[in-house]
C-alpha atoms as a PDB file:
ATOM      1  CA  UNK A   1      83.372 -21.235 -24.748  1.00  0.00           C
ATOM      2  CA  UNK A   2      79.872 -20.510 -23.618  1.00  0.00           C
ATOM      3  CA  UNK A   3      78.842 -19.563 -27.542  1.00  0.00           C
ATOM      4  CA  UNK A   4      78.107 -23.398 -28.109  1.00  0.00           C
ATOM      5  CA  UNK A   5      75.078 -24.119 -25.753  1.00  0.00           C
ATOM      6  CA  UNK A   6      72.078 -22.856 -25.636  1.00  0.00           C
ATOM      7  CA  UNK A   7      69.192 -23.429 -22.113  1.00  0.00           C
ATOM      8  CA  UNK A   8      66.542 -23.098 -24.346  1.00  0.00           C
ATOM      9  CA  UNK A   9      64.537 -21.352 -21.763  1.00  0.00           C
ATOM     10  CA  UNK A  10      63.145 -18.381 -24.155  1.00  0.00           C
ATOM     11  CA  UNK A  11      62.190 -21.588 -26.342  1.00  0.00           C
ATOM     12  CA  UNK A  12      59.738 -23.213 -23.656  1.00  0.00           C
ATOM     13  CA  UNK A  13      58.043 -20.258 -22.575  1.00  0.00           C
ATOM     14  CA  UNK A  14      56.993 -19.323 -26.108  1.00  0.00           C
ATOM     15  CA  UNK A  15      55.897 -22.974 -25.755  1.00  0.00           C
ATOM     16  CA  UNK A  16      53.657 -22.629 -22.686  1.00  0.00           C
ATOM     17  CA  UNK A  17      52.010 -19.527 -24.365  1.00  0.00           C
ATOM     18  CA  UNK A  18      50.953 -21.342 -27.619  1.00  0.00           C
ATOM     19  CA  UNK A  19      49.501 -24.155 -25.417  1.00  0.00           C
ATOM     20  CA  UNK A  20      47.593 -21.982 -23.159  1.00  0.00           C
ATOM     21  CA  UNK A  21      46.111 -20.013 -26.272  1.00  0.00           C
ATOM     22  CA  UNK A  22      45.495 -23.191 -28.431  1.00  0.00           C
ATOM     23  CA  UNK A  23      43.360 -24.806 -25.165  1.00  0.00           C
ATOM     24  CA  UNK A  24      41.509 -21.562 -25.033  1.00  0.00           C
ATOM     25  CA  UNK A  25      40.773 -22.033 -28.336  1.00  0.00           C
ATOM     26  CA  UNK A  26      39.668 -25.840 -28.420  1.00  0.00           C
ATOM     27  CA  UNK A  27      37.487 -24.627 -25.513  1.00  0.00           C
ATOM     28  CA  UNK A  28      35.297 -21.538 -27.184  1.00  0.00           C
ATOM     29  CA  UNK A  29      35.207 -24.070 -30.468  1.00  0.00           C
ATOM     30  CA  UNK A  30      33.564 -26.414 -28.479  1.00  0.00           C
ATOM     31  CA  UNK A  31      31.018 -24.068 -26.746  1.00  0.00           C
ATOM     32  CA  UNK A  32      30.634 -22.633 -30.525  1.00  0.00           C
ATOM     33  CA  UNK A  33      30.303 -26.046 -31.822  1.00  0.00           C
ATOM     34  CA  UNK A  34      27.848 -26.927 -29.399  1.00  0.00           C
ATOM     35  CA  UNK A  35      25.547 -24.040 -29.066  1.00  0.00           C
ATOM     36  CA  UNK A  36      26.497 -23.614 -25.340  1.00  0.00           C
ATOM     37  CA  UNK A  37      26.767 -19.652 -25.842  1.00  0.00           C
ATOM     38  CA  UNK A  38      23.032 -19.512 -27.733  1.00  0.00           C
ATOM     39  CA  UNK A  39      21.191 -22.127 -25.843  1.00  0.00           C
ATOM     40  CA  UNK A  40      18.787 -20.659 -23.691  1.00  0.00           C
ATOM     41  CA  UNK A  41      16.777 -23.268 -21.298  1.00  0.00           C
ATOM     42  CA  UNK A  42      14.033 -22.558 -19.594  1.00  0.00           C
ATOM     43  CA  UNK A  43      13.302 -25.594 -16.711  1.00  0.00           C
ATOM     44  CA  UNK A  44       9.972 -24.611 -14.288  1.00  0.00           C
ATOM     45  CA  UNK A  45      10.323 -26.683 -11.506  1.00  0.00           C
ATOM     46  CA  UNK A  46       7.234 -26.874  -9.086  1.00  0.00           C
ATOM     47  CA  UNK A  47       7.522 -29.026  -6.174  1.00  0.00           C
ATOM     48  CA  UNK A  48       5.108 -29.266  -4.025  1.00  0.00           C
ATOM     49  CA  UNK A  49       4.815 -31.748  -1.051  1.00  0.00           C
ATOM     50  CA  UNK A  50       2.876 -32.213   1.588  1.00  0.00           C
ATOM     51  CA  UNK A  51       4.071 -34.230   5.207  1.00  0.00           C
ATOM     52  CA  UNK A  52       1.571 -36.744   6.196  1.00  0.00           C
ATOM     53  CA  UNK A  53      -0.227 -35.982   9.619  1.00  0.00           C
ATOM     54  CA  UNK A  54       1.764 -38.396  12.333  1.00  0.00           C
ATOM     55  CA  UNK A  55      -0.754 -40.289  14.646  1.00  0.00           C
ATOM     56  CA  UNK A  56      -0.717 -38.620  18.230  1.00  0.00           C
ATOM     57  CA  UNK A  57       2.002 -40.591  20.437  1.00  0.00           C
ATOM     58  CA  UNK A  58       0.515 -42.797  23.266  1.00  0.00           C
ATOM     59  CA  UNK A  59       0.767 -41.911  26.726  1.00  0.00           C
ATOM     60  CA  UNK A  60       3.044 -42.008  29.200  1.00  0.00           C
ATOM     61  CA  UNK A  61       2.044 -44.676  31.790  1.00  0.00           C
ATOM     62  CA  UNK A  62       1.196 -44.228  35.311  1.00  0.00           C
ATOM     63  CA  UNK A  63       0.734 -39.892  34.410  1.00  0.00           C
END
């Protein structure tokens, strides 16, 4: 009675595997493709700023 159906469940996880692997795969083409593993960048950023001397504050009155 039970020889007729089948859950399938051996089916999907094979399925899940294959996905995982072909997105890992899409993803190193694509850094491959791109040149994201040989690019090498080399940004010098120098900032240099100098605050503007404040005028003195007045007084208090009457001390």
């Amino acid at each position: 009675m039970a020889e007729g159906t089948s859950s399938g469940g051996g089916n999907s996880g094979l399925a899940f595997i294959v996905g995982g692997l072909v997105v890992i795969v899409a993803v190193l083409a694509f850094f491959m493709m791109s040149g994201g593993f040989t690019q090498k960048k080399k940004v010098d950023v120098n900032i240099s700023a100098s605050a503007p001397k404040l005028p003195d504050a007045p007084k208090a009155p009457g001390g």
